[in-house]
C-alpha atoms as a PDB file:
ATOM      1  CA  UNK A   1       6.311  74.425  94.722  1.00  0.00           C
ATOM      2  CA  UNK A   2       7.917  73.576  97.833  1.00  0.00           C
ATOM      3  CA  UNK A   3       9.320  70.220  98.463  1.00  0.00           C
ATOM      4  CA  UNK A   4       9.465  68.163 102.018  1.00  0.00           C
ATOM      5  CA  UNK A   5      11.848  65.791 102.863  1.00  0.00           C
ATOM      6  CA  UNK A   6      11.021  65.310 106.039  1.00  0.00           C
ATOM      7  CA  UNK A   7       7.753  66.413 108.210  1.00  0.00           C
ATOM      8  CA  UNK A   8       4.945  64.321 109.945  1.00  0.00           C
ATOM      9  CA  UNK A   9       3.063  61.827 108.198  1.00  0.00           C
ATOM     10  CA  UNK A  10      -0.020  64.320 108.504  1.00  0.00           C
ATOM     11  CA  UNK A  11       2.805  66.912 106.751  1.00  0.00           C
ATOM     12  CA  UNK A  12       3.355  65.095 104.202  1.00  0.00           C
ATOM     13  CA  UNK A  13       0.122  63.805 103.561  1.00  0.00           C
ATOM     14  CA  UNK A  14      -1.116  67.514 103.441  1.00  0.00           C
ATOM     15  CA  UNK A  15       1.800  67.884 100.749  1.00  0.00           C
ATOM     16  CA  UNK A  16       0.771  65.576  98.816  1.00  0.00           C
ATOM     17  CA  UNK A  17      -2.872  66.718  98.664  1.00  0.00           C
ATOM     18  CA  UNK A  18      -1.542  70.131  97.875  1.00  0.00           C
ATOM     19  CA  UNK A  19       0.645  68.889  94.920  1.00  0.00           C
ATOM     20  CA  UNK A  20      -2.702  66.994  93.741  1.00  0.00           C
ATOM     21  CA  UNK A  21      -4.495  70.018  93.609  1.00  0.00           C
ATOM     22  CA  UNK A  22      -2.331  71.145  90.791  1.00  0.00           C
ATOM     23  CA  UNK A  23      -3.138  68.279  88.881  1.00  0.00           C
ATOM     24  CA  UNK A  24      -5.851  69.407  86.073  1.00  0.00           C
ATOM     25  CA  UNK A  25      -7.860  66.906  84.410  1.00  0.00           C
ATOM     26  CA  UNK A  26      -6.320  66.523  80.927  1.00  0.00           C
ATOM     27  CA  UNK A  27     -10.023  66.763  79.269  1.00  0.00           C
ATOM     28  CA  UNK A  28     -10.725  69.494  81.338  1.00  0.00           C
ATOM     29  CA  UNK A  29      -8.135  72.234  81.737  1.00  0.00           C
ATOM     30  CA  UNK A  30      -9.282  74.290  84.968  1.00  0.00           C
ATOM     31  CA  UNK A  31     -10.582  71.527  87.082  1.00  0.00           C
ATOM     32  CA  UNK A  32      -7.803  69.841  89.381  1.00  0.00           C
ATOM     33  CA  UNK A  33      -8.644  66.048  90.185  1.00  0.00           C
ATOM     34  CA  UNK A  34      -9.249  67.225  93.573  1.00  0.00           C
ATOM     35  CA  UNK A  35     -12.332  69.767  92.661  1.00  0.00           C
ATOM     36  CA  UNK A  36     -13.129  66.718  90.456  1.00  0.00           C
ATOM     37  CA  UNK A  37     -13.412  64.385  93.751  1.00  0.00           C
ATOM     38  CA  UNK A  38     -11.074  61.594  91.950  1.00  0.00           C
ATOM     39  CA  UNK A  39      -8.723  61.216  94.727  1.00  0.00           C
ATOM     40  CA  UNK A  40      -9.934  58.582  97.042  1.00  0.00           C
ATOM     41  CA  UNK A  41      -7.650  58.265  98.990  1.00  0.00           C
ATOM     42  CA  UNK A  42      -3.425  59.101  99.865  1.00  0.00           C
ATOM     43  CA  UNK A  43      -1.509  57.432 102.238  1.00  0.00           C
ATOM     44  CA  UNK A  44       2.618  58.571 103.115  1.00  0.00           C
ATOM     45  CA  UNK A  45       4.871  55.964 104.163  1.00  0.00           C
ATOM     46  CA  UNK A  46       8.688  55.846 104.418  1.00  0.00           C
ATOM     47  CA  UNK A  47       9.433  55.124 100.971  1.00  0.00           C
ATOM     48  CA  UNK A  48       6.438  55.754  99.283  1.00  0.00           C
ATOM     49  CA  UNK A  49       2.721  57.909  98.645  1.00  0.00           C
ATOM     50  CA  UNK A  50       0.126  55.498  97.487  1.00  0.00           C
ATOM     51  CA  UNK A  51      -2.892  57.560  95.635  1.00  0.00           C
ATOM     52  CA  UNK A  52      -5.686  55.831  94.930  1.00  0.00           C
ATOM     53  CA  UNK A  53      -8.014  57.707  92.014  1.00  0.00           C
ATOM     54  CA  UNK A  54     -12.047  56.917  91.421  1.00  0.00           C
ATOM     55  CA  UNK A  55     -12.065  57.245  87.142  1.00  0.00           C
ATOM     56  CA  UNK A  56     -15.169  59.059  86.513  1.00  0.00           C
ATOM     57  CA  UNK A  57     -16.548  55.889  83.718  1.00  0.00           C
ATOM     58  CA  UNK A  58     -14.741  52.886  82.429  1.00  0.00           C
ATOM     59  CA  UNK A  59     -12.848  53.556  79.848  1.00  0.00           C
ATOM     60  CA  UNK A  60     -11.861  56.953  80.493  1.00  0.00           C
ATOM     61  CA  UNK A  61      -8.946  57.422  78.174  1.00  0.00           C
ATOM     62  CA  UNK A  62      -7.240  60.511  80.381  1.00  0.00           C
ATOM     63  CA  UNK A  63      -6.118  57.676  82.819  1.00  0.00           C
ATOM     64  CA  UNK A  64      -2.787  57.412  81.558  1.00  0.00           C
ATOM     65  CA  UNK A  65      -1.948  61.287  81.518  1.00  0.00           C
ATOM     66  CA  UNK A  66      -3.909  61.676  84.756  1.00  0.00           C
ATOM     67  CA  UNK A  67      -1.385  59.254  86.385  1.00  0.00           C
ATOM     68  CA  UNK A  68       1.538  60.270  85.112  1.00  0.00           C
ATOM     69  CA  UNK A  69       1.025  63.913  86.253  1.00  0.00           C
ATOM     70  CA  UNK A  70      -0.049  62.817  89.732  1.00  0.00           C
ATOM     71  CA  UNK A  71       3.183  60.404  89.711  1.00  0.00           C
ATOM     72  CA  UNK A  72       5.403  63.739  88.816  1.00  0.00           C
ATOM     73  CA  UNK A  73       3.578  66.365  91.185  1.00  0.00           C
ATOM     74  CA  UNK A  74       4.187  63.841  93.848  1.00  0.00           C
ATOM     75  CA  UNK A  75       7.723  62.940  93.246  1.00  0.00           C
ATOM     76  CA  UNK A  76       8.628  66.194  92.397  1.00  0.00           C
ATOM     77  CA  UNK A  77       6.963  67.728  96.003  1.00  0.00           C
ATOM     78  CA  UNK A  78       8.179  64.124  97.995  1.00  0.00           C
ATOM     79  CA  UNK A  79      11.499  63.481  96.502  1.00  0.00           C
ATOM     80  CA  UNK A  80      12.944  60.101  97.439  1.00  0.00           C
ATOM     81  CA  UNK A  81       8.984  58.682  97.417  1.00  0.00           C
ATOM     82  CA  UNK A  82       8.165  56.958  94.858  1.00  0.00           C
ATOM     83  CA  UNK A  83       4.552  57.213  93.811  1.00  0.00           C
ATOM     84  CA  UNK A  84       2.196  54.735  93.447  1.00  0.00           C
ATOM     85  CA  UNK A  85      -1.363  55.505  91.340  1.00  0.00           C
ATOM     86  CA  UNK A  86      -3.750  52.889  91.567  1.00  0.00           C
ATOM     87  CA  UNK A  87      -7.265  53.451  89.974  1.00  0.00           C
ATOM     88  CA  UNK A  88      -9.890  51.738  92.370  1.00  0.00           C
ATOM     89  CA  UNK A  89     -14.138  51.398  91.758  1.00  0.00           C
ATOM     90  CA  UNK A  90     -15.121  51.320  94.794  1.00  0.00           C
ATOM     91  CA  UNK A  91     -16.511  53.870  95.705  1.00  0.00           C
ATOM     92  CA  UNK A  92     -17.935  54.429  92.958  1.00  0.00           C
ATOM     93  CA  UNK A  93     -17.274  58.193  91.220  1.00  0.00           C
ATOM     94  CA  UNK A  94     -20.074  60.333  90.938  1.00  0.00           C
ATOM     95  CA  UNK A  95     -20.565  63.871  89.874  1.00  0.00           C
ATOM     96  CA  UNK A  96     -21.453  64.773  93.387  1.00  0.00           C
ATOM     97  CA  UNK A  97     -17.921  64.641  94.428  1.00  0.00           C
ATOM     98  CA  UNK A  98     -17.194  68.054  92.359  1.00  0.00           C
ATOM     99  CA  UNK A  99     -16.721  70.343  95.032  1.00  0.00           C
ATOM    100  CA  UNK A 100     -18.445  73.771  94.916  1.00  0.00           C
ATOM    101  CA  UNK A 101     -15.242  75.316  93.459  1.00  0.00           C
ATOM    102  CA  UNK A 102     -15.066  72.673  90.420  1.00  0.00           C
ATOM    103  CA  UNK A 103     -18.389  73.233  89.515  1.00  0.00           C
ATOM    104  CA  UNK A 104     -17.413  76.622  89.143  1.00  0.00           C
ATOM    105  CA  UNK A 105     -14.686  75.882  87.264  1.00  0.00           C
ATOM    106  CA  UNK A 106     -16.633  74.152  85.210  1.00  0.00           C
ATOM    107  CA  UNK A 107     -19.188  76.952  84.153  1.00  0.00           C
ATOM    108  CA  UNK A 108     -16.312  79.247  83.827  1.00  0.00           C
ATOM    109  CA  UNK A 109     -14.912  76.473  81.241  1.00  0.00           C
ATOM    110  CA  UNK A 110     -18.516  76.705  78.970  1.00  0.00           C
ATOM    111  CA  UNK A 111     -19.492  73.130  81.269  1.00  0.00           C
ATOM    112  CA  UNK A 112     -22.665  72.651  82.640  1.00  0.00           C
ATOM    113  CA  UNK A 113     -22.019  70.671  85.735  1.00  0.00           C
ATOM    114  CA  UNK A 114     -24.096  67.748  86.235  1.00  0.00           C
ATOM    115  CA  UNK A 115     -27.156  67.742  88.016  1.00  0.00           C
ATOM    116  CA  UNK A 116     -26.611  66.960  91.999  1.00  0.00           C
ATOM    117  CA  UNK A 117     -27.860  64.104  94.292  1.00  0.00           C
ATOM    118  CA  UNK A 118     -29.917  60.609  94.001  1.00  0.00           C
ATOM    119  CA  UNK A 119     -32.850  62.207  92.276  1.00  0.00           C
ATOM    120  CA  UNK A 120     -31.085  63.144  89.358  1.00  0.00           C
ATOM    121  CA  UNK A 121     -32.937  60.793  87.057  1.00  0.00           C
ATOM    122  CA  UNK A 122     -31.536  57.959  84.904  1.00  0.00           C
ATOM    123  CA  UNK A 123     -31.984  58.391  81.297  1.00  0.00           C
ATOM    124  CA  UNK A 124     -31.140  55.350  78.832  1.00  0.00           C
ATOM    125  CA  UNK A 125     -28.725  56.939  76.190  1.00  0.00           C
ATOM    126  CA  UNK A 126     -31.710  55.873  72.870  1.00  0.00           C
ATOM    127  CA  UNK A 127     -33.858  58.632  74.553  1.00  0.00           C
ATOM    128  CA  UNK A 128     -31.226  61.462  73.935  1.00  0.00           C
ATOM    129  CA  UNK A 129     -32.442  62.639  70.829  1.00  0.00           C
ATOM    130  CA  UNK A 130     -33.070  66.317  70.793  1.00  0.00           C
ATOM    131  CA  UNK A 131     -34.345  66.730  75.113  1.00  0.00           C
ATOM    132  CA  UNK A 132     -36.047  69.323  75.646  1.00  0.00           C
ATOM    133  CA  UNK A 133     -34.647  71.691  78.704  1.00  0.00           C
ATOM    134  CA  UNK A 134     -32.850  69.910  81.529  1.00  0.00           C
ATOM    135  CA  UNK A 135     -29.245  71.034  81.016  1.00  0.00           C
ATOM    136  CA  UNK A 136     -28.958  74.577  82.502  1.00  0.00           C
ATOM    137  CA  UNK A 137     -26.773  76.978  79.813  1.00  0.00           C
ATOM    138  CA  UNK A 138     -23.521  77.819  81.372  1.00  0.00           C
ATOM    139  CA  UNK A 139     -23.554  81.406  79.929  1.00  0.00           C
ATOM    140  CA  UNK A 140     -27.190  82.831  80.698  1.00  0.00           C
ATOM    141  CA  UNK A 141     -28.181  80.324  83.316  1.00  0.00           C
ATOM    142  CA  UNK A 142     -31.228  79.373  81.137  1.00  0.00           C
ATOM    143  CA  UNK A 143     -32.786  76.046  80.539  1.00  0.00           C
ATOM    144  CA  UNK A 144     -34.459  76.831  77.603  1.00  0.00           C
ATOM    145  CA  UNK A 145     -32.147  74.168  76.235  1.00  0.00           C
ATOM    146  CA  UNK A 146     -31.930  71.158  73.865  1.00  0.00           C
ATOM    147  CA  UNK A 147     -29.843  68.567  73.568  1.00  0.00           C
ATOM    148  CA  UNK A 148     -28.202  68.429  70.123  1.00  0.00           C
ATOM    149  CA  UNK A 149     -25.964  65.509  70.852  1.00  0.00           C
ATOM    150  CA  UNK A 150     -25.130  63.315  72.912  1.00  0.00           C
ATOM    151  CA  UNK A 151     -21.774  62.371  71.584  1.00  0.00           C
ATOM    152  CA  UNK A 152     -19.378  65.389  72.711  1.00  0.00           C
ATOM    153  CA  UNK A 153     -15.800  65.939  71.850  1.00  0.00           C
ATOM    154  CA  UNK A 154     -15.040  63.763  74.423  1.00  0.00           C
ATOM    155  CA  UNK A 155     -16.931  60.258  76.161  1.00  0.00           C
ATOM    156  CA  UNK A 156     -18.240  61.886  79.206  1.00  0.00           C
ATOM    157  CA  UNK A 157     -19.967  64.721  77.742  1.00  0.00           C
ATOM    158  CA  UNK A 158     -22.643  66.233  75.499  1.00  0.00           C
ATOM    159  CA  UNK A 159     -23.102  69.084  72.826  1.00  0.00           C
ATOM    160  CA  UNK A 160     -26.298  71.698  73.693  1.00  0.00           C
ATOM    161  CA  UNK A 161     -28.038  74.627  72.159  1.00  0.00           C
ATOM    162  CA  UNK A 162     -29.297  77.458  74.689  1.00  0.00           C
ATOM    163  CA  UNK A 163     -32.487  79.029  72.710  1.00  0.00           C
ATOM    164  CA  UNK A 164     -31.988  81.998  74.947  1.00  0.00           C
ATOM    165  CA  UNK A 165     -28.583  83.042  74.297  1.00  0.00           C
ATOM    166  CA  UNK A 166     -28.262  81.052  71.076  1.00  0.00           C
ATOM    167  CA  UNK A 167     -24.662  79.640  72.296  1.00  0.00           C
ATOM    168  CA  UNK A 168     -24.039  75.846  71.624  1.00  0.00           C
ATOM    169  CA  UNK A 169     -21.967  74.654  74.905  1.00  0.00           C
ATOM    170  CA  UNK A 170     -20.978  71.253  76.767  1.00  0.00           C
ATOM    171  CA  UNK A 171     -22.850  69.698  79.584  1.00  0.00           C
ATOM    172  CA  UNK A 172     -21.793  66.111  81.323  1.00  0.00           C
ATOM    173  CA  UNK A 173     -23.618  63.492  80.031  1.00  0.00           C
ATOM    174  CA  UNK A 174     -26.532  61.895  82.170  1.00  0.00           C
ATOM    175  CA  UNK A 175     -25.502  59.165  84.935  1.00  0.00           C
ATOM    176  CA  UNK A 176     -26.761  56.628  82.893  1.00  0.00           C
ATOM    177  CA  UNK A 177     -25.468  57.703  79.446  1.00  0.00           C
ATOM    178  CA  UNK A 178     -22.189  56.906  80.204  1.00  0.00           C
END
């Protein structure tokens, strides 16, 4: 890790991104907040890096540990800034802010990444009993799939059986199952 003391604002800024993308998601070891497409926004000034972070749902209880490590990365890569971690809603998080290289971090991990764009379909949490298909298995590619529960080991995602490879594994839960 290199630190900068002094540099550009656009130098620093770019530091600061970089020390972000070391940050890992406390839920999910191998996918940095940045593959995640939490960090809204970061902004250098003279004393200070403000980082403002999208949660992925309400209530998300890595918020605290997600903060703290984006407070150290940045103080220890911008010494003499303090930093400043505000969680904003607006935008919104969705799942389409995973870049390309987290969801592939994600099916390395056992994940199924969530399904992409505004068509995914909303689907009330009392009709995930035992779906059918849907949630593509992260270790054949199948979706000969059910859904065996929707209350995973943690809030955001789901427990699933692949028929064709008989492995249970993890997908994210459905926009509107959240």
């Amino acid at each position: 890790m290199v630190t900068r003391l002094e540099g550009s604002e656009e130098e620093l800024e770019l530091a600061a991104w970089e020390a972000l993308a070391g940050v890992h998601d406390p839920e999910i070891p191998p996918l940095s907040i940045t593959d995640l497409g939490i960090v809204e926004r970061v902004r250098v000034s003279h004393g200070s890096v403000d980082v403002d972070l999208l949660p992925t749902f309400a209530g998300c209880p890595a918020l605290d540990v997600i903060r703290e490590d984006v407070t150290a990365a940045i103080e220890a890569v911008l010494p003499g800034r303090t930093a400043r971690v505000r969680f904003v809603y607006a935008p919104p998080w969705t799942s389409d802010r995973i870049t390309p290289e987290g969801r592939e971090a994600l099916t390395r991990y056992g994940l199924t990444p969530p399904a992409r764009g505004p068509s995914t379909p909303m689907i009330p949490l009392a009709s995930l009993r035992r779906v059918e298909g849907g949630a593509a298995c992260p270790f054949c590619g199948a979706l000969d799939t059910v859904l065996e529960s929707a209350f995973g080991p943690t809030l955001c995602r789901s427990t699933h059986y692949c028929r064709a490879c008989r492995n249970p594994f993890e997908a994210f839960k459905p926009k509107a199952a959240r």
